[in-house]
N, C-alpha and C. Protein backbone atom coordinates (compact mmCIF):
# COMPACT_ATOMS: atom_id res chain seq x y z
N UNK A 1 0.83 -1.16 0.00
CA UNK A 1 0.00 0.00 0.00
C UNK A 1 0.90 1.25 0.00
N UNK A 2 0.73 2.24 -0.84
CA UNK A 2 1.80 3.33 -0.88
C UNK A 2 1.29 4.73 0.42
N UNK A 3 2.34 5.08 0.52
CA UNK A 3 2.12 5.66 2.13
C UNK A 3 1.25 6.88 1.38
N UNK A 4 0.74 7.43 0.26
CA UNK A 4 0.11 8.48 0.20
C UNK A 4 -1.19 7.92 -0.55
N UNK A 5 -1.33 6.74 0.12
CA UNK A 5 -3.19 6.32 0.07
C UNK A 5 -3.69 6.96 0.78
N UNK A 6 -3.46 7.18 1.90
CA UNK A 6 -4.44 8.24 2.71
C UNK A 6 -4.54 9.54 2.70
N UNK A 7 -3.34 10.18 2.40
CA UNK A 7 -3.95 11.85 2.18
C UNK A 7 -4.43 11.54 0.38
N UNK A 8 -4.59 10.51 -0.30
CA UNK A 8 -5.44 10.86 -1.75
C UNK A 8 -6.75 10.66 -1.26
N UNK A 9 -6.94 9.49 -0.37
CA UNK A 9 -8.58 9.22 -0.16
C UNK A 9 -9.24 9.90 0.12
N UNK A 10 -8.58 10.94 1.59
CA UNK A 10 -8.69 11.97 2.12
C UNK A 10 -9.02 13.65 1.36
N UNK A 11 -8.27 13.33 0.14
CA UNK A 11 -8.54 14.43 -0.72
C UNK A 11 -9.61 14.27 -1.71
N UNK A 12 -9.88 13.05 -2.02
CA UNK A 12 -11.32 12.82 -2.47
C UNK A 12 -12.47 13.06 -1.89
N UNK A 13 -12.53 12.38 -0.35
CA UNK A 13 -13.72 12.82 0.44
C UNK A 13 -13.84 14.12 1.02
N UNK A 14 -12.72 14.91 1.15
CA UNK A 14 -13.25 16.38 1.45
C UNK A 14 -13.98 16.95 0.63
N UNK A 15 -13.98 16.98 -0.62
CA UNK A 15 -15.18 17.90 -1.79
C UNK A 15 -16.64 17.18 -1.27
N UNK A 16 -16.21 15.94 -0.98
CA UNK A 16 -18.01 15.28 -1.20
C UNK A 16 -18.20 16.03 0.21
N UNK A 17 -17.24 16.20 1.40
CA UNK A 17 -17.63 16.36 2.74
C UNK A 17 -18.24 17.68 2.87
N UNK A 18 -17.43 18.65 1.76
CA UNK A 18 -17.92 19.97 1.62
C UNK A 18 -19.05 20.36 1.33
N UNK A 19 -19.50 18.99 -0.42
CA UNK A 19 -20.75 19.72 -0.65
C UNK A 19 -21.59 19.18 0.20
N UNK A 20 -21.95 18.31 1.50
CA UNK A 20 -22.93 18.17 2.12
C UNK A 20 -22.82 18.95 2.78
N UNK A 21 -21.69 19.74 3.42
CA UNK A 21 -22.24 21.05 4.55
C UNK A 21 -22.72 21.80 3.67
N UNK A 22 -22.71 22.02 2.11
CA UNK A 22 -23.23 23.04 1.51
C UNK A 22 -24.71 23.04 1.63
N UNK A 23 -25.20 21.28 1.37
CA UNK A 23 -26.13 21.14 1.24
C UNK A 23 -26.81 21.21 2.12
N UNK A 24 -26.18 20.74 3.33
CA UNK A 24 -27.20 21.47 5.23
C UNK A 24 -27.34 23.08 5.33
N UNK A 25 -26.15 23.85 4.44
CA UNK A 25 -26.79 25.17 4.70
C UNK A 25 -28.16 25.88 3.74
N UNK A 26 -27.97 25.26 2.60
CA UNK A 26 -29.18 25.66 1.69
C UNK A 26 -30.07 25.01 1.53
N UNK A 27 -30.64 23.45 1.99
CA UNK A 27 -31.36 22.66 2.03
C UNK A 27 -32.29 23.15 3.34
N UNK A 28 -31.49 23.40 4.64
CA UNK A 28 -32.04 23.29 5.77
C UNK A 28 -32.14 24.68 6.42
N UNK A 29 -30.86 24.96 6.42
CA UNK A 29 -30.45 26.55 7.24
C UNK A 29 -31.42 27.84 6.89
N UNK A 30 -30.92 27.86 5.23
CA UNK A 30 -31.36 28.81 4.42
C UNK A 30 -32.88 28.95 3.68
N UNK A 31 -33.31 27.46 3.46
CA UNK A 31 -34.58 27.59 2.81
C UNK A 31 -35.70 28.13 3.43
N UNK A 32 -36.58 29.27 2.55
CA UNK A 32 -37.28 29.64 3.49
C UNK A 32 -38.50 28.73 3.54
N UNK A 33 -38.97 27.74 3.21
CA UNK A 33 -40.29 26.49 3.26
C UNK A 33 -39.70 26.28 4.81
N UNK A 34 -38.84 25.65 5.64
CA UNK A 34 -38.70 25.59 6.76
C UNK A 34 -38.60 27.08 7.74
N UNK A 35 -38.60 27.82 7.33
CA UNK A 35 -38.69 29.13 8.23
C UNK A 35 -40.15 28.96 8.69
N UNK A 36 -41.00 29.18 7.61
CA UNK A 36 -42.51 28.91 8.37
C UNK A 36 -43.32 27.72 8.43
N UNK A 37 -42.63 26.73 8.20
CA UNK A 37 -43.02 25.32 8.45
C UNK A 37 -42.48 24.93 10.04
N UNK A 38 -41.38 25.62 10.13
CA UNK A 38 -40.83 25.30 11.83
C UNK A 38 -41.71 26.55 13.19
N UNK A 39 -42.37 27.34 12.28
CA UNK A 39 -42.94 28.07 13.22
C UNK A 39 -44.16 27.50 13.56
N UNK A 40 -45.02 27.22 12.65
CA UNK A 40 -46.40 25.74 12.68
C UNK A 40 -45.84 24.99 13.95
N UNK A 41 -44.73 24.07 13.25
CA UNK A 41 -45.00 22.48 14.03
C UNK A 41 -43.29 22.85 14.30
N UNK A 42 -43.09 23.33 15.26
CA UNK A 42 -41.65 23.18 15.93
C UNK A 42 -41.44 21.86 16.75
N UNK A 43 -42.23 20.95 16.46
CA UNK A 43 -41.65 19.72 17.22
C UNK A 43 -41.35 18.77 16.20
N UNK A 44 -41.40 19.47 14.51
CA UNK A 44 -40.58 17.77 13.63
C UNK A 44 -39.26 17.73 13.91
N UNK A 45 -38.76 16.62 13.85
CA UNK A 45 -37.05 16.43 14.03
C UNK A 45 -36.41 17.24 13.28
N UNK A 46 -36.77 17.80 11.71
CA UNK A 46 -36.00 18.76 10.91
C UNK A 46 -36.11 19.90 11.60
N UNK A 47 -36.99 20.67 12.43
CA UNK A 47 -37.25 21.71 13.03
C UNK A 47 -36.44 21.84 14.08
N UNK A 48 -36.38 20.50 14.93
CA UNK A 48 -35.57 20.54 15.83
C UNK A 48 -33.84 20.25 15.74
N UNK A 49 -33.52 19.73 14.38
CA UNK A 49 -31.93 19.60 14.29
C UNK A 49 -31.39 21.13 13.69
N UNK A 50 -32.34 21.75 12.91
CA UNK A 50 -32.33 23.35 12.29
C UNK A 50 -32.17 24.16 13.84
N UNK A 51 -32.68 23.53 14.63
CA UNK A 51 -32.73 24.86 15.81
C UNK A 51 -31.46 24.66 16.97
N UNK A 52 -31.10 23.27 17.07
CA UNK A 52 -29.59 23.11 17.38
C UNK A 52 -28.26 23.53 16.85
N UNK A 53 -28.47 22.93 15.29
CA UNK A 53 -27.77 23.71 14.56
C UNK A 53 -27.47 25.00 14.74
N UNK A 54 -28.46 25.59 15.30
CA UNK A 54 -28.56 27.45 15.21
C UNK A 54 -27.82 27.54 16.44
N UNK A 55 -27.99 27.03 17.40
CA UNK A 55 -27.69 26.77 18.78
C UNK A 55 -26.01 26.68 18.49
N UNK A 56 -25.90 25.56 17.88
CA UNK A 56 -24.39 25.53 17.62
C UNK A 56 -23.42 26.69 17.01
N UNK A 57 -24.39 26.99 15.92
CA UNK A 57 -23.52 28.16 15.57
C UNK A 57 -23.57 29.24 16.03
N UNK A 58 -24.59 29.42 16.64
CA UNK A 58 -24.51 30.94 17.11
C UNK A 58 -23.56 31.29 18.65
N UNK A 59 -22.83 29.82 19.47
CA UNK A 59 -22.65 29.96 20.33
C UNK A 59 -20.84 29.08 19.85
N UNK A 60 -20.71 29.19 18.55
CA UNK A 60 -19.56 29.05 17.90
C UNK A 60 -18.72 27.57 18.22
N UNK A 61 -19.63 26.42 18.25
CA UNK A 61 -19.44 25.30 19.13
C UNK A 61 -18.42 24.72 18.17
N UNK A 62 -18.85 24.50 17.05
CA UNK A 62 -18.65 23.44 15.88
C UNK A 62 -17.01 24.42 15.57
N UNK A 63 -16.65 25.41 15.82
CA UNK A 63 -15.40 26.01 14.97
C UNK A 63 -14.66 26.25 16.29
N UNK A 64 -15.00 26.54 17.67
CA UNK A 64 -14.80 26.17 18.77
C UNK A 64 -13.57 24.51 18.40
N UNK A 65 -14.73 23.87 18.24
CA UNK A 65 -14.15 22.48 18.38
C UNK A 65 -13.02 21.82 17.53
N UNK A 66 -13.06 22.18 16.29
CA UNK A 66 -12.31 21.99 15.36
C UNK A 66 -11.04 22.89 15.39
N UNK A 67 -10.97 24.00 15.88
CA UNK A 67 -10.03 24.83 16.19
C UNK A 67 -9.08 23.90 17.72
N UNK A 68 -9.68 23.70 18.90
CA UNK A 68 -9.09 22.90 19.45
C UNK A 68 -8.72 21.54 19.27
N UNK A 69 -8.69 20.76 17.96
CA UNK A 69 -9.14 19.63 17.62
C UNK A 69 -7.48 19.87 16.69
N UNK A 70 -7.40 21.29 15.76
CA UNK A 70 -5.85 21.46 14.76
C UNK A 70 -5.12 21.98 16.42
N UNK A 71 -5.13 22.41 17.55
CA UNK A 71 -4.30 23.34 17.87
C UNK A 71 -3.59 21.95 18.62
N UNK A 72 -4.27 20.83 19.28
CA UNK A 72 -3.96 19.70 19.28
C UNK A 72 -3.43 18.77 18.60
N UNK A 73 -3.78 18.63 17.62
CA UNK A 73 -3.13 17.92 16.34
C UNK A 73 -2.14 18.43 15.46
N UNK A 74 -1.64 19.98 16.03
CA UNK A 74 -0.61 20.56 15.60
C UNK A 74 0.58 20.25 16.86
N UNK A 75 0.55 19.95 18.27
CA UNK A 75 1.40 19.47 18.74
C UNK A 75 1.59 17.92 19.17
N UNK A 76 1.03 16.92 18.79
CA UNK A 76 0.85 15.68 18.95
C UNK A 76 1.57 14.93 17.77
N UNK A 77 2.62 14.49 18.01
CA UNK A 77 3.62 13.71 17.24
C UNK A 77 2.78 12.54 16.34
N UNK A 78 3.12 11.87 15.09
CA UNK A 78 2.75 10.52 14.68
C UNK A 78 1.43 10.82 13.83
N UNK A 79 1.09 9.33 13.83
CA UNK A 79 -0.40 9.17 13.74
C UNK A 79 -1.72 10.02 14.25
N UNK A 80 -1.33 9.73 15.62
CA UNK A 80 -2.24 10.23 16.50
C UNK A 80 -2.58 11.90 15.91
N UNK A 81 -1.75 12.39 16.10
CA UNK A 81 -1.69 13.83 15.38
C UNK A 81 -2.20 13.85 13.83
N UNK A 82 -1.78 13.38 13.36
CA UNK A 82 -2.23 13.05 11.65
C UNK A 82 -4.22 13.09 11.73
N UNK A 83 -4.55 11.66 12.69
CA UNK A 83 -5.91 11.35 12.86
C UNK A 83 -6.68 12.98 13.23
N UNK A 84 -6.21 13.73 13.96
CA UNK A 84 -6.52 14.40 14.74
C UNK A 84 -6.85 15.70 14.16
N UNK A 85 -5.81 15.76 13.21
CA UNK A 85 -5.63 17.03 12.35
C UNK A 85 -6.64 16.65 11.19
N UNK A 86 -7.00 15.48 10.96
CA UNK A 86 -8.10 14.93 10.00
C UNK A 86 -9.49 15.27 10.54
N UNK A 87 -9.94 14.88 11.55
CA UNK A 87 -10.96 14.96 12.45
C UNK A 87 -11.29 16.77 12.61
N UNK A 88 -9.90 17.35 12.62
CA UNK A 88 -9.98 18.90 12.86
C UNK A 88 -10.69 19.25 11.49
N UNK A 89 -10.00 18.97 10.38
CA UNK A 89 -10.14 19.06 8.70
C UNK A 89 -12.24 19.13 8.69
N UNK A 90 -12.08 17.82 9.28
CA UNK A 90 -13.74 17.56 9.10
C UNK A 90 -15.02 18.60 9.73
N UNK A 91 -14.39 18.72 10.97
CA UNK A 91 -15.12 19.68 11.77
C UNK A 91 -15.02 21.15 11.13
N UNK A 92 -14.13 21.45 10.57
CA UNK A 92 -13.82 22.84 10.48
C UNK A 92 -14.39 23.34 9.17
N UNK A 93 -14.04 22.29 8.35
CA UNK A 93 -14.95 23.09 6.64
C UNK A 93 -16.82 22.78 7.13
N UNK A 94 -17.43 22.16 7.61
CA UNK A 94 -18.83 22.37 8.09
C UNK A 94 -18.74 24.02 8.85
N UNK A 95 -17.82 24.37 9.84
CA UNK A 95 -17.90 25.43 10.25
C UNK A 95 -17.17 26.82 9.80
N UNK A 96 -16.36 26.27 8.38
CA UNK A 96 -16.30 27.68 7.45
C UNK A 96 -17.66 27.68 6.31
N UNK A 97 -18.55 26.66 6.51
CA UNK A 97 -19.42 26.83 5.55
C UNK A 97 -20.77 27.48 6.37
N UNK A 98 -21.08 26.82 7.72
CA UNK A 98 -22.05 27.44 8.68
C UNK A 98 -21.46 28.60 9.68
N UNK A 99 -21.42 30.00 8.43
CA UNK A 99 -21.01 30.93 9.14
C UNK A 99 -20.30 31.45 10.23
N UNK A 100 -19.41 30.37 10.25
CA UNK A 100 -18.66 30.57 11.68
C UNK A 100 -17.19 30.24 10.81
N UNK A 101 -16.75 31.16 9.62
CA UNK A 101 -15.58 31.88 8.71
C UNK A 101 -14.38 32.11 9.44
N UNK A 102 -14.89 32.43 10.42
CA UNK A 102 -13.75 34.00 11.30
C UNK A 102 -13.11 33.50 11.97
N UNK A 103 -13.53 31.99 12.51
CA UNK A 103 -12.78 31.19 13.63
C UNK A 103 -12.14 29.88 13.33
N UNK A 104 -13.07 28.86 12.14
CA UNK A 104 -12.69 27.76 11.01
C UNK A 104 -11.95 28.16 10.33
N UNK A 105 -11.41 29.59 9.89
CA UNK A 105 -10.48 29.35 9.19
C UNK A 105 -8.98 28.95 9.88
N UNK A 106 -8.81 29.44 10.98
CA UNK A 106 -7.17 29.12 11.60
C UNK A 106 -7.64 27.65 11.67
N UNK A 107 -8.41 26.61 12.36
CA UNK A 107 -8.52 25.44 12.35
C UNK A 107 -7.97 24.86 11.27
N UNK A 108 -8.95 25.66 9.97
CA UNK A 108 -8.59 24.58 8.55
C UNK A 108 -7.07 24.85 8.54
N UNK A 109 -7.04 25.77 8.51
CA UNK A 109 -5.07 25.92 7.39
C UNK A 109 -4.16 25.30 8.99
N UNK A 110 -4.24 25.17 10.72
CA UNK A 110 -3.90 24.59 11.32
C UNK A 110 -3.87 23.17 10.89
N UNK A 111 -5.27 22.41 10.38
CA UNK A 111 -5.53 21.29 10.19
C UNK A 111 -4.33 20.56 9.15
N UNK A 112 -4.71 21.79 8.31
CA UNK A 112 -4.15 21.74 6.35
C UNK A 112 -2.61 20.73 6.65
N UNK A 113 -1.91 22.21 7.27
CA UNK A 113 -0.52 22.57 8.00
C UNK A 113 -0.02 20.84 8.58
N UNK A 114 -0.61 20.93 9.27
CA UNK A 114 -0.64 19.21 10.16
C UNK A 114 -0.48 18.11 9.37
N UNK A 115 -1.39 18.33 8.66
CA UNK A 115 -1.59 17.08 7.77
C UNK A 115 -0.29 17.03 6.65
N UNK A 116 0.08 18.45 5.78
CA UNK A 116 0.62 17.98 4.95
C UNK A 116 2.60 18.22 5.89
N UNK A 117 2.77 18.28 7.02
CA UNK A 117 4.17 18.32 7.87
C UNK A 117 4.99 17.08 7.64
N UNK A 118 6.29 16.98 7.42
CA UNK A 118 7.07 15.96 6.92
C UNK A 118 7.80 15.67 8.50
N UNK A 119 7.24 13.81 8.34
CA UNK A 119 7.88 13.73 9.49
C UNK A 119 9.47 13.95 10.27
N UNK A 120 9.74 14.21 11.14
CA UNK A 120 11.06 14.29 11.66
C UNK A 120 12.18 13.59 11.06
N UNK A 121 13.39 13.79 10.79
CA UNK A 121 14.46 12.28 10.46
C UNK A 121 15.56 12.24 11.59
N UNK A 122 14.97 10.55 11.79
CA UNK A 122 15.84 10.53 13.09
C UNK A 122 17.30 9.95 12.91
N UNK A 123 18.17 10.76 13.43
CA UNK A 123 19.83 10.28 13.00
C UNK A 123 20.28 8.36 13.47
């Protein structure tokens, strides 16, 4: 198996990972058929994951997390760090896409940074 199977796989599934946060922000976030469909019946599950969501972002959870997720995976040697800075990657483009720009971005390019770092050479 060549050691750069995983950052290619990895670079395949980020576009698909992207366009589904695209698609939670204009499917769900943005459409206005749920603006006054959630004011009716605020107890369907779409009403209620739209209003967490809001919850999340407005209290900056999701870019919060992913930001501590690269600042970690920027000092954690190996694998572990690699996984970590992946996991950051994931969290963080959902939260440069759900308006929370200002704080996902140091995560992503932290994440980026991590991921593409050449390991140490030991004498």
């Amino acid at each position: 198996m060549s050691r750069h199977l995983p950052l290619l796989v990895l670079l395949l599934l980020l576009p698909l990972w992207l366009a589904a946060s695209y698609g939670v922000r204009f499917a769900l976030m943005e459409d206005s058929q749920w603006v006054g469909l959630c004011v009716d019946e605020a107890a369907r599950w779409e009403c209620q994951a739209r209003a967490g969501l809001g919850w999340l972002i407005h209290f900056r959870v999701i870019a919060s997390t992913a930001l501590g997720l690269a600042l970690l995976a920027f000092c954690l040697p190996g694998r572990l760090g690699w996984g970590l800075a992946v996991l950051a990657l994931l969290v963080g483009l959902p939260a440069l896409v759900l308006y929370s720009a200002s704080l996902a971005v140091f995560a992503v390019v932290l994440a980026g940074l991590r991921l593409v770092r050449r390991a140490p050479v030991s004498a």
